[in-house]
C-alpha atoms as a PDB file:
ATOM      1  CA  UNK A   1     113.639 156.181 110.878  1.00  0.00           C
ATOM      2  CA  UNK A   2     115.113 159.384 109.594  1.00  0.00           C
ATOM      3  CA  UNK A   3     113.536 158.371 106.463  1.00  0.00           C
ATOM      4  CA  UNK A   4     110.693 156.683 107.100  1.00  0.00           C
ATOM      5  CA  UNK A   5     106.850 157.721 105.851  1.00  0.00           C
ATOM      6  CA  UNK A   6     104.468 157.168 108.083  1.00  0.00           C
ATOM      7  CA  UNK A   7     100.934 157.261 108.911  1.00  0.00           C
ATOM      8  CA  UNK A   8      97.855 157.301 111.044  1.00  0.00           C
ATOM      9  CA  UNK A   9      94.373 157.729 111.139  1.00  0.00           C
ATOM     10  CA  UNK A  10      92.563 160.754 113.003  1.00  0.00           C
ATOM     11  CA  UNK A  11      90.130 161.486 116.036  1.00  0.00           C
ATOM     12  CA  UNK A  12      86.763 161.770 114.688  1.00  0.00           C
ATOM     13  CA  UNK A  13      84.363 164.612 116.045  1.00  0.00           C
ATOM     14  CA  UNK A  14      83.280 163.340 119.224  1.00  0.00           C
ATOM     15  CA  UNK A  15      86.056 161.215 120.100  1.00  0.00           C
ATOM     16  CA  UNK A  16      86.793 161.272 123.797  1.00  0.00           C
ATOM     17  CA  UNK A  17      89.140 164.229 124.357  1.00  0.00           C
ATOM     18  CA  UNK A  18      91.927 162.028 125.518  1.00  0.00           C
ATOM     19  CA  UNK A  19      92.264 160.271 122.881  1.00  0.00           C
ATOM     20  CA  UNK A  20      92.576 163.384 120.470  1.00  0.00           C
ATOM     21  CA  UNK A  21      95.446 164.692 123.040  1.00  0.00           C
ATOM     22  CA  UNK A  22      96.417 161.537 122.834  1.00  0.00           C
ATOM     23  CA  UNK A  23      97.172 160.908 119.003  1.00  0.00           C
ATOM     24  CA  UNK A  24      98.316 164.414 118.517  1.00  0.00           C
ATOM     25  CA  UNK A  25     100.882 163.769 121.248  1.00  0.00           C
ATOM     26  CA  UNK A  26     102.114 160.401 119.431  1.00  0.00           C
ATOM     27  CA  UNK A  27     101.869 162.540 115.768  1.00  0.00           C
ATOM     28  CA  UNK A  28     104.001 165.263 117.325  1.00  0.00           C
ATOM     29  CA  UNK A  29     106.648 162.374 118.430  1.00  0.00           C
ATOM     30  CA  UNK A  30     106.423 160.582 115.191  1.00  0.00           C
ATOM     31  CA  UNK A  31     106.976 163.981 113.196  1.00  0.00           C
ATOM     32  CA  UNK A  32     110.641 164.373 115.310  1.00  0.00           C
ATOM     33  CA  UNK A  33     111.169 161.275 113.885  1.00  0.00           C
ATOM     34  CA  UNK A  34     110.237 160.338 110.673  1.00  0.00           C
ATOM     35  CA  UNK A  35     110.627 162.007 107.130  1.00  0.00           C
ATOM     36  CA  UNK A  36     106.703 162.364 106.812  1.00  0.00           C
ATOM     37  CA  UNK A  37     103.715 161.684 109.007  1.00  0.00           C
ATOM     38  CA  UNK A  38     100.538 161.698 106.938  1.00  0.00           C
ATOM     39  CA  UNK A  39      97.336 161.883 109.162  1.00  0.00           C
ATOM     40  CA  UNK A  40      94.218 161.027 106.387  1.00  0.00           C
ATOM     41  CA  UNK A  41      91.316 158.541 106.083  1.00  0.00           C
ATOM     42  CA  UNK A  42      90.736 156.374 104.807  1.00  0.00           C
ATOM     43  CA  UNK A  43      93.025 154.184 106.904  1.00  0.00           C
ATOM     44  CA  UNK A  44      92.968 150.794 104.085  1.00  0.00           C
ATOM     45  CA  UNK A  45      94.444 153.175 101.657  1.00  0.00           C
ATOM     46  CA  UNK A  46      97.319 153.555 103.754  1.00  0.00           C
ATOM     47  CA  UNK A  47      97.599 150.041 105.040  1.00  0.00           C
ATOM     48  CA  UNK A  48      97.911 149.020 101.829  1.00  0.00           C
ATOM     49  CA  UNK A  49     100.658 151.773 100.855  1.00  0.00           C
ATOM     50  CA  UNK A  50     102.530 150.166 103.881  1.00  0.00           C
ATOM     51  CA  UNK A  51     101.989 146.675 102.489  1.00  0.00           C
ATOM     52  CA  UNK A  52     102.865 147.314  98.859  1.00  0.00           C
ATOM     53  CA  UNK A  53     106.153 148.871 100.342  1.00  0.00           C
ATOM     54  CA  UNK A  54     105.161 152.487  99.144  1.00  0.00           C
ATOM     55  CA  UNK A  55     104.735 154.009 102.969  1.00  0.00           C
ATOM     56  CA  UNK A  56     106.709 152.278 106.185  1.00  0.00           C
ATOM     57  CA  UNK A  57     104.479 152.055 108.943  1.00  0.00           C
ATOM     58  CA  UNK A  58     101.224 152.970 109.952  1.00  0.00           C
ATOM     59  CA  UNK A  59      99.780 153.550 113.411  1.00  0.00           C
ATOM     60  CA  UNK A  60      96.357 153.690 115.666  1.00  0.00           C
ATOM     61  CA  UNK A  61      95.007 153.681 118.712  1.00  0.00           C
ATOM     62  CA  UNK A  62      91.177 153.523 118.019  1.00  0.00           C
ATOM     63  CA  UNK A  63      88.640 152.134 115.719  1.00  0.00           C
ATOM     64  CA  UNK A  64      91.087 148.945 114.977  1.00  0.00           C
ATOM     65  CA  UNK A  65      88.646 146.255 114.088  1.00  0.00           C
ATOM     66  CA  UNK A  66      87.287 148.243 111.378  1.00  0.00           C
ATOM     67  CA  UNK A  67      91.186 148.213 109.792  1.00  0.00           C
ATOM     68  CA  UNK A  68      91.296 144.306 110.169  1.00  0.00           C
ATOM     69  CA  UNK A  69      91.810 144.053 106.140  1.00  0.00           C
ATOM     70  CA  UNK A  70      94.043 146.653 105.534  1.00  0.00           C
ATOM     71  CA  UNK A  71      96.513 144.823 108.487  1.00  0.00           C
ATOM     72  CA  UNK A  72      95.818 141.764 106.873  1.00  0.00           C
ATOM     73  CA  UNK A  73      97.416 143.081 104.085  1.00  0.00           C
ATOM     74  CA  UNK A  74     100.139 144.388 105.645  1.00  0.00           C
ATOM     75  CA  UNK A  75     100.551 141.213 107.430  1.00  0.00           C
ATOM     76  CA  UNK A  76     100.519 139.230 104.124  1.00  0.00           C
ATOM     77  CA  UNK A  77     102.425 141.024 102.483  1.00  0.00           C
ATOM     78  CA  UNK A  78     105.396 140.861 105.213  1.00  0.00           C
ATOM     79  CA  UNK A  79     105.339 143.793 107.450  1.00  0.00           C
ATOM     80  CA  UNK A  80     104.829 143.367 111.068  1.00  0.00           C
ATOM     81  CA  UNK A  81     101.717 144.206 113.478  1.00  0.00           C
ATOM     82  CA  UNK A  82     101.735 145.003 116.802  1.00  0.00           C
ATOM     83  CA  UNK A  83      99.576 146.725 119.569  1.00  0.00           C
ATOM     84  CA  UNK A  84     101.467 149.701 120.916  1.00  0.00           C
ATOM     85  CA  UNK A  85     102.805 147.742 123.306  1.00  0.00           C
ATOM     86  CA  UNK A  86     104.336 144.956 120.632  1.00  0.00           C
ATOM     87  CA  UNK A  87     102.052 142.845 121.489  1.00  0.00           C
ATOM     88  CA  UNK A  88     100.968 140.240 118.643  1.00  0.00           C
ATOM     89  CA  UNK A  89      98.023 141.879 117.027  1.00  0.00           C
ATOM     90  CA  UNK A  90      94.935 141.099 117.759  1.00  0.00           C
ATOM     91  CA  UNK A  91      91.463 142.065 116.352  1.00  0.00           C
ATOM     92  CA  UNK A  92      89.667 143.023 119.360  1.00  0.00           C
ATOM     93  CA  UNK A  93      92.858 145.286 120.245  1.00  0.00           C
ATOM     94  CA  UNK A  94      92.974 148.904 121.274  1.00  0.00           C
ATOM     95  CA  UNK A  95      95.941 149.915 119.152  1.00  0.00           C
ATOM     96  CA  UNK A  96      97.989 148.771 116.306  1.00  0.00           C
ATOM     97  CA  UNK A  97     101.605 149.363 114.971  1.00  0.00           C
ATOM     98  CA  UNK A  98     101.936 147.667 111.285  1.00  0.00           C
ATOM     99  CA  UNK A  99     105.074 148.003 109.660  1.00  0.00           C
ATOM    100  CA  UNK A 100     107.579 147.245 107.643  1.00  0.00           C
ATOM    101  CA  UNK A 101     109.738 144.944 109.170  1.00  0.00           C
ATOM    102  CA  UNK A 102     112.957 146.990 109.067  1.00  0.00           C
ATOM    103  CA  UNK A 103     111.322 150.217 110.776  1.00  0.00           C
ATOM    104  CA  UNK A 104     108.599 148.306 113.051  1.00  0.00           C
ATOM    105  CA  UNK A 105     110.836 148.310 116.560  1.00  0.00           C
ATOM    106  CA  UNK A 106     111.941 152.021 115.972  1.00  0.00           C
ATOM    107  CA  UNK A 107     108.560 153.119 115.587  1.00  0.00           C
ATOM    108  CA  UNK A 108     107.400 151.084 118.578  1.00  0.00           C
ATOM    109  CA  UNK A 109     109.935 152.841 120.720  1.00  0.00           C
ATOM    110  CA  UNK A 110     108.358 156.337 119.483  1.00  0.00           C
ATOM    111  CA  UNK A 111     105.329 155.436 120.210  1.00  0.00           C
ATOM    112  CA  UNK A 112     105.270 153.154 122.978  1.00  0.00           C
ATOM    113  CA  UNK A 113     104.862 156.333 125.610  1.00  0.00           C
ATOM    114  CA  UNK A 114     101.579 156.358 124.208  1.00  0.00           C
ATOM    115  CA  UNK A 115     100.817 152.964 124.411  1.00  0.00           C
ATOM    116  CA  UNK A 116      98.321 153.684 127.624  1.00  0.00           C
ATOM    117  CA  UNK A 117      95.494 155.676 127.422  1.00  0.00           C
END
């Protein structure tokens, strides 16, 4: 993972407090262990830099269903997606880990303290 790019989405104004502590905690673990954690919307654009092999794995834990083509993409293209938990993926999820499929267990390891909110 040393080299890995990586990505996520960010809390929105309003979000539940939590859930801001929450994905700053899991950005601040991700940063220890990844290259580059870029933290922009919108969240397709960097779905599809994970699918076309240009970014390695892309994380969230809210908002999912609204992502459902950018995983799609990911998933078609052959990375792997997750919940936080590795859980198969599913659309009325809380969280997703898409990935390539070389980084996606690493990443699920850094991020899996998050997994509950």
């Amino acid at each position: 993972m040393d080299g890995a790019l990586a990505g996520t989405g960010q809390a929105q104004p309003g979000h539940d407090p939590e859930l801001a502590k929450r994905m700053g905690s899991a950005f601040a673990a991700m940063t220890n262990s990844t290259l580059y954690v870029r933290v922009s919307v919108p969240v397709t654009h960097q779905l599809a830099q994970v699918a076309a092999g240009r970014m390695d794995l892309h994380w969230q834990f809210d908002n999912v269903r609204s992502h459902a083509a950018g995983v799609l993409l990911v998933q078609e293209a052959g990375g792997v997606v997750t919940d936080i938990e590795g859980k198969p993926w599913e659309l009325a999820g809380e969280s997703y880990l898409a990935a390539a499929p070389g980084v996606h267990a690493a990443a699920l390891e850094v991020l899996s303290a998050w997994a509950v909110g």
